[in-house]
Protein backbone atom coordinates (compact mmCIF):
# COMPACT_ATOMS: atom_id res chain seq x y z
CA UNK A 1 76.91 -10.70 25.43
CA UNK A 2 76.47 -7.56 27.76
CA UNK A 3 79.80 -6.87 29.26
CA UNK A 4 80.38 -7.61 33.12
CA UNK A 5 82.52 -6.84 35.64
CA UNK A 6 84.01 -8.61 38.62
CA UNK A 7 86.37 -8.07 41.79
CA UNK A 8 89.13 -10.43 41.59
CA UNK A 9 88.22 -11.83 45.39
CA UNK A 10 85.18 -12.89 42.71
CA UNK A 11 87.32 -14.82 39.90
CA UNK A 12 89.62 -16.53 42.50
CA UNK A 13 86.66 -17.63 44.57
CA UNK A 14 85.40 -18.89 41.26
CA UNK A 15 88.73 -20.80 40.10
CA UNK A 16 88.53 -22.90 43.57
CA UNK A 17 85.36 -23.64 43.04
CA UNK A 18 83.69 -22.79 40.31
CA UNK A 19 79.93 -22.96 40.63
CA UNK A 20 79.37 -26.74 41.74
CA UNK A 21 80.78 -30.23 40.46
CA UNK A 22 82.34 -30.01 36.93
CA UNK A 23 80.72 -31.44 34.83
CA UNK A 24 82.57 -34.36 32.07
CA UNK A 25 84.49 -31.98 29.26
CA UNK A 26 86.94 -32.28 26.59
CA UNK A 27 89.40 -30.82 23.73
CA UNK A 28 92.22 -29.59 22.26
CA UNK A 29 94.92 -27.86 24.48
CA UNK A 30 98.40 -26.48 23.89
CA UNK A 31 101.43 -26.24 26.28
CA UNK A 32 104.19 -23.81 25.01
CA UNK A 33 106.73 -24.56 27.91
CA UNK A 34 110.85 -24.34 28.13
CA UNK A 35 113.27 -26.95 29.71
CA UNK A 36 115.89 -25.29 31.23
CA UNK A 37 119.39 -26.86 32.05
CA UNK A 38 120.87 -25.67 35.22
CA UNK A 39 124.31 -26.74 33.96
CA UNK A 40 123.72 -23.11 31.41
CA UNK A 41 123.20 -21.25 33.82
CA UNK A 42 125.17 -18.15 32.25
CA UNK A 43 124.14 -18.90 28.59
CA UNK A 44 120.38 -18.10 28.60
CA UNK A 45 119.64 -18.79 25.46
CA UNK A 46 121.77 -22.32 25.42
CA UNK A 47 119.86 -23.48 29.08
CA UNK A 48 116.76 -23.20 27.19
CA UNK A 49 114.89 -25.60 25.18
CA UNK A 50 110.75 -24.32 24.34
CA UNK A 51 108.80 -27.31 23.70
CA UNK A 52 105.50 -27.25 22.08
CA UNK A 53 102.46 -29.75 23.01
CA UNK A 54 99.29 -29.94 21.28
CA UNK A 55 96.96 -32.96 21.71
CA UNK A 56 93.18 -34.08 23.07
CA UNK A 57 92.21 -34.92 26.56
CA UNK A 58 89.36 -36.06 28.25
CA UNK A 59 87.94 -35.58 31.89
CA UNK A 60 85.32 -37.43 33.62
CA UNK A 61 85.16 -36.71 37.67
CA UNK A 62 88.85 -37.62 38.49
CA UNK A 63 89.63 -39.76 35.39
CA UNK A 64 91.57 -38.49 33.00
CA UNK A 65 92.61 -39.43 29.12
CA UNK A 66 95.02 -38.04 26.79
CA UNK A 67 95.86 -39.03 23.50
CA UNK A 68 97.52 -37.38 20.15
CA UNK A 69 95.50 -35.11 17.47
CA UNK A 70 95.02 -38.30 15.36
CA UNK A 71 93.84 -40.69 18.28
CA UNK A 72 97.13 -42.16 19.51
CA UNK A 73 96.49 -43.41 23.20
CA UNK A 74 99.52 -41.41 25.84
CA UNK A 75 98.06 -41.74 29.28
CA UNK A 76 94.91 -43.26 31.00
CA UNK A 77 94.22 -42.03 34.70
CA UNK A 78 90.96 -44.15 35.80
CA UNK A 79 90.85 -46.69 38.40
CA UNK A 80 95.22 -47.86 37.81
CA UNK A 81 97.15 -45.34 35.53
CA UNK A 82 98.16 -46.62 32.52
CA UNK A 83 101.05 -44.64 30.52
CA UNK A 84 102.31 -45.35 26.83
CA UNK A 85 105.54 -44.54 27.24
CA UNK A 86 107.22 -47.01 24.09
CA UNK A 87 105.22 -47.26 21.02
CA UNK A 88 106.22 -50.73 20.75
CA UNK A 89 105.56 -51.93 24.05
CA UNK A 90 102.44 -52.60 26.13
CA UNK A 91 101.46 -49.42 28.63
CA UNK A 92 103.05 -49.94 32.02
CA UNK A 93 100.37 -50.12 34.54
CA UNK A 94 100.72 -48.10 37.95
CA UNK A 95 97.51 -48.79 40.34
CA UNK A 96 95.99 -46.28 41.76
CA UNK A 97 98.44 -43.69 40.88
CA UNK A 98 97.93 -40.28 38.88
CA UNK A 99 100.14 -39.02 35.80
CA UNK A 100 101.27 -34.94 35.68
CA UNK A 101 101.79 -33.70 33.16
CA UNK A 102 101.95 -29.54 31.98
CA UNK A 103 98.28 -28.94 31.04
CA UNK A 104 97.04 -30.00 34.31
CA UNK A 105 96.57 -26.26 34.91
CA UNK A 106 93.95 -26.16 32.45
CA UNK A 107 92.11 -29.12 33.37
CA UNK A 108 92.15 -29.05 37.61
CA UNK A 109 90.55 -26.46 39.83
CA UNK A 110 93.36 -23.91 41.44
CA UNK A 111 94.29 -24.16 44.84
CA UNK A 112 93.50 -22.43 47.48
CA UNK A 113 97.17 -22.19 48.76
CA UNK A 114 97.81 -20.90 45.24
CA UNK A 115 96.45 -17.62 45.30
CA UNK A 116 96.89 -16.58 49.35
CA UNK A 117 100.16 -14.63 48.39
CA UNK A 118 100.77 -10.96 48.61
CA UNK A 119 101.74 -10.37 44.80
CA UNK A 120 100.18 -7.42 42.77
CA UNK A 121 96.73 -7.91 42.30
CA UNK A 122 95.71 -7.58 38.15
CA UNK A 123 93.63 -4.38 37.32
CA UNK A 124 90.04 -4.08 38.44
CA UNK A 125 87.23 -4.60 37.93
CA UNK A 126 88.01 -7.37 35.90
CA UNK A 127 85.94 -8.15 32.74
CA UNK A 128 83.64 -10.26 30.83
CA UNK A 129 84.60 -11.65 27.52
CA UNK A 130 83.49 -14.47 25.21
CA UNK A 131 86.45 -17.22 25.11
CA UNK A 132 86.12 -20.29 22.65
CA UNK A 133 82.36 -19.04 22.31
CA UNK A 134 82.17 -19.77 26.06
CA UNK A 135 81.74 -16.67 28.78
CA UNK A 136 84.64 -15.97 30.67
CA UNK A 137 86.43 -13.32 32.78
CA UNK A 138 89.73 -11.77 31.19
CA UNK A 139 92.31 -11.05 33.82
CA UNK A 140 95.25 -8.90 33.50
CA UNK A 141 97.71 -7.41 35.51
CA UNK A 142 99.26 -3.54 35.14
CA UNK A 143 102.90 -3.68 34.68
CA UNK A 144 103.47 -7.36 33.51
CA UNK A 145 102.34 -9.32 30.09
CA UNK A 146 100.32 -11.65 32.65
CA UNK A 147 96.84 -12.87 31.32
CA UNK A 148 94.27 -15.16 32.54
CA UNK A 149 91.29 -15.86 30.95
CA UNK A 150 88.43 -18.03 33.31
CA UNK A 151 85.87 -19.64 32.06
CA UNK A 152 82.87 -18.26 34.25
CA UNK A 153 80.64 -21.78 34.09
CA UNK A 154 83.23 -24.00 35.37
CA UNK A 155 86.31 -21.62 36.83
CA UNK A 156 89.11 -23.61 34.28
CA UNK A 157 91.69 -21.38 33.08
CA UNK A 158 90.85 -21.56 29.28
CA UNK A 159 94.10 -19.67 28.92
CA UNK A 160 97.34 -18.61 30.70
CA UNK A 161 100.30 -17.03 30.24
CA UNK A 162 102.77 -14.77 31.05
CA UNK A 163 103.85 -16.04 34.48
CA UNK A 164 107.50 -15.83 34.06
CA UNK A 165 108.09 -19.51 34.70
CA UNK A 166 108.84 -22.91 32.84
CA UNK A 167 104.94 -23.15 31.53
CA UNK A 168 104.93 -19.96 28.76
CA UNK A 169 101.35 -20.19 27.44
CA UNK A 170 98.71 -22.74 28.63
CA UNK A 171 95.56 -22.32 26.50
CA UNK A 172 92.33 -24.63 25.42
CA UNK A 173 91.94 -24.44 21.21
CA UNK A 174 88.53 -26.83 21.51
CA UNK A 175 86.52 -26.99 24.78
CA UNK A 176 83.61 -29.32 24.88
CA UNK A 177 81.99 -29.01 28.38
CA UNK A 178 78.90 -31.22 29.65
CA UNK A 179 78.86 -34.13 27.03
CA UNK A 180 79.16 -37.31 28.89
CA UNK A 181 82.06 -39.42 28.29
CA UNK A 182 82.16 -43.42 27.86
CA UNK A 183 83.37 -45.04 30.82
CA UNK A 184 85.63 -47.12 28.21
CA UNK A 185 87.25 -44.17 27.48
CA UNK A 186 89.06 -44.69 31.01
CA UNK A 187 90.29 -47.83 30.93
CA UNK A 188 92.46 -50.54 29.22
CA UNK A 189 91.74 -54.03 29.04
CA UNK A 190 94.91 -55.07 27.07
CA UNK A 191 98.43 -56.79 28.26
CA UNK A 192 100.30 -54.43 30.23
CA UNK A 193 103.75 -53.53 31.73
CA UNK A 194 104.76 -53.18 35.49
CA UNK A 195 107.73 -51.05 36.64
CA UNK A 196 111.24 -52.52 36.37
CA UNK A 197 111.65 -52.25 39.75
CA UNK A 198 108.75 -53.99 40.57
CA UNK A 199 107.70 -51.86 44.08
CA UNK A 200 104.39 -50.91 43.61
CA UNK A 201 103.90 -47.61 45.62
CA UNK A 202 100.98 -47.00 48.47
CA UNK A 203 98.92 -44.61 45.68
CA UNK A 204 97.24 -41.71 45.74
CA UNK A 205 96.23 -41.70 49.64
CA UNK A 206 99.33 -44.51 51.63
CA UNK A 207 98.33 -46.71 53.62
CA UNK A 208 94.98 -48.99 53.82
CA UNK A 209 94.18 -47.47 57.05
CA UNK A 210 94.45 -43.92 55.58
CA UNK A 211 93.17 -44.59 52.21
CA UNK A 212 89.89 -45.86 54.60
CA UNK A 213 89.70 -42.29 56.14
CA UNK A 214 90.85 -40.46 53.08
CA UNK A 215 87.68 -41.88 51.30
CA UNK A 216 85.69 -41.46 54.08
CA UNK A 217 86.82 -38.31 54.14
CA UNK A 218 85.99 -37.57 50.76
CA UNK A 219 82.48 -39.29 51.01
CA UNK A 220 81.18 -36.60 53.64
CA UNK A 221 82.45 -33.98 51.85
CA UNK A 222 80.39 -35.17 48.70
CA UNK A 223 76.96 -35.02 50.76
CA UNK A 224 77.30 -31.22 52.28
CA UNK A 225 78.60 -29.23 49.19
CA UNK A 226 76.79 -26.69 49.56
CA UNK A 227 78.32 -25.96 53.07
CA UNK A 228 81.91 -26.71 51.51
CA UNK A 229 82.15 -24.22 48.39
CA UNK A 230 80.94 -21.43 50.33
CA UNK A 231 83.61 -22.20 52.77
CA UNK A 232 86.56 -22.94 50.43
CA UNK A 233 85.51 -19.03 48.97
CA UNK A 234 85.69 -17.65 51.94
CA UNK A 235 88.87 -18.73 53.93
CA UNK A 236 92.09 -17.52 52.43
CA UNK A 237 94.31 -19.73 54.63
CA UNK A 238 95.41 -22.41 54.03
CA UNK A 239 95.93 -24.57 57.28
CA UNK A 240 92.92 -22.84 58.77
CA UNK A 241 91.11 -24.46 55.68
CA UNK A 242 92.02 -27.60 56.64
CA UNK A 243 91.35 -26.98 60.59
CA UNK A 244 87.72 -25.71 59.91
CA UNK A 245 86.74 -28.61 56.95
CA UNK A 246 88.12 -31.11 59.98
CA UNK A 247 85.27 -29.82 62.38
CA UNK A 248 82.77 -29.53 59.84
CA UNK A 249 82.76 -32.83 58.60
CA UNK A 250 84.34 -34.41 61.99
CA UNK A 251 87.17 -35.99 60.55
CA UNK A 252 90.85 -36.36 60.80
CA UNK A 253 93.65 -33.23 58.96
CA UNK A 254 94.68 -36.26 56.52
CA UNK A 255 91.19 -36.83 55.47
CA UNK A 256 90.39 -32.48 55.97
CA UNK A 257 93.41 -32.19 53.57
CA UNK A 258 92.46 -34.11 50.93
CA UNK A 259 89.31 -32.96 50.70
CA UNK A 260 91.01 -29.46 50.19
CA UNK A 261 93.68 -30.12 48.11
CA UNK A 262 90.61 -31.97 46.06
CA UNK A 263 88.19 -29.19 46.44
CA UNK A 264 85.88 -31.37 44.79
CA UNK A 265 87.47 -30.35 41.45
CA UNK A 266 86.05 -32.41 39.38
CA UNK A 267 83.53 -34.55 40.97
CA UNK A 268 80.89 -36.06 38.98
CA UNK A 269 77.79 -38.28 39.71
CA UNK A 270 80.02 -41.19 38.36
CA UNK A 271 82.88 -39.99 40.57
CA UNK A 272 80.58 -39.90 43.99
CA UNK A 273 79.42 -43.61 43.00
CA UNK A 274 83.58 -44.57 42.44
CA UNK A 275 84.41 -42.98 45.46
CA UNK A 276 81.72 -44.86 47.55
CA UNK A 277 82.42 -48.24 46.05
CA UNK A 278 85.93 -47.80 46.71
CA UNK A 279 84.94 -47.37 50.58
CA UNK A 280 82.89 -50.08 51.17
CA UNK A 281 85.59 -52.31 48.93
CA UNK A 282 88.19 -51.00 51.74
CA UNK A 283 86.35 -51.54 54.47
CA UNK A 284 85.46 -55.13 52.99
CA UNK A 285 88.66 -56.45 53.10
């Protein structure tokens, strides 16, 4: 590959955006991260605990499935959110919620908030490199053991560390990018659990009225891309973000807010036809 080079305005505009829709993908990725007790506070070594996480996932639009090395089911995120969290026990079930968990860095777009700070930029121009066997952009900064590496077809980190917080190294081992993925690979159709408590929360977007808007929201922002990703590139604020995607697409900050904090991260054909459904469904009832 013949090396390039890039301003780093270029790789973050990339990150938040990438270069359209993501596409389905897959793989291996490992989380070297610490847990630290604030009861240690003066023992650093004894407030520490480094935890190691290696296992699959799978991503299709905003679904997302992870599971151990040798197939073991952890957590579903599709239409409810399912989450293994006993062995012996059924999944409890969670509608319309979404898990977290520490890879997410290397499976959602950045955001845009993320990167309008004043901190030292890394050394430019910043260059091309071959990740995984994928292209990518290798980031790093002058007086800190900061890295970055982006891959350049989708903008996901492929790996990241040196940050000086709780996440130490965030990297992909196996990427598989563009192979679609079974729906059934996003659901669960066994017995389930509910939450001890039994209060079932208002999900991703509250109320009915605002999930309406919210979707609505998000189903305008779907048609005029093209207008959007420039945008999101291009505006380095946060709230005026949100004030400009409210005039474009004439809707409310709620539904101008999720639409940024989404950027569109991950938003595949199947995704657009989800999203849709879901609005009509809303509006049905």
């Amino acid at each position: 590959m013949t090396e390039s080079v890039a301003s780093w305005s270029e790789i973050v505009g990339l990150m938040i955006v990438g270069r359209g829709p993501l596409p389905d993908f897959s793989g291996v990725v490992r989380v070297v991260s610490t847990d630290e007790d604030d009861d240690d506070e003066d023992d650093e070594d004894d407030g520490e605990e480094t935890m190691v996480t290696v296992h699959r996932v799978f991503v299709s639009g905003e679904r997302v499935r992870r599971e151990s090395l040798d197939g073991v089911v952890w957590a579903i995120d599709g239409e409810d959110q399912w989450i293994w969290d006993d062995p012996d026990l059924p999944p409890v079930c969670d509608p319309h919620a979404v898990s977290a968990f520490v890879e997410d860095v290397l499976i959602t777009r950045e955001h845009v908030f993320e990167w309008d700070e004043d901190d030292e930029r890394p050394i430019e121009p910043i260059r091309s490199a071959t990740f995984l066997g994928r292209r990518a952009w290798d980031v790093r900064w002058r007086h800190s053991e900061r890295r970055l590496v982006i891959d350049d077809d989708t903008g996901l980190v492929l790996h990241r560390s040196g940050e000086g917080n709780a996440i130490k190294v965030a990297e992909w081992l196996e990427i598989s990018v563009g192979d679609a993925l079974d729906d059934a690979l996003f659901s669960w159709d066994g017995s389930v659990r509910r939450e001890s408590d039994g209060v079932e929360g208002e999900g991703l977007h509250g109320s009915t009225g605002s999930r309406i808007d919210t979707l609505d929201a998000l189903d305008k922002a779907l048609s005029r891309w093209d207008e959007i990703a420039p945008l999101a590139a291009e505006v380095e604020d946060g709230d005026d973000l949100i004030h400009r995607l409210a005039d474009l697409l004439d809707v409310d900050r709620t539904g101008a807010r999720a639409v940024a904090e989404m950027q569109l991260r991950r938003v595949a054909r199947v995704e657009r036809r989800r999203i849709r459904e879901a609005l009509t469904d809303e509006r049905n009832e």
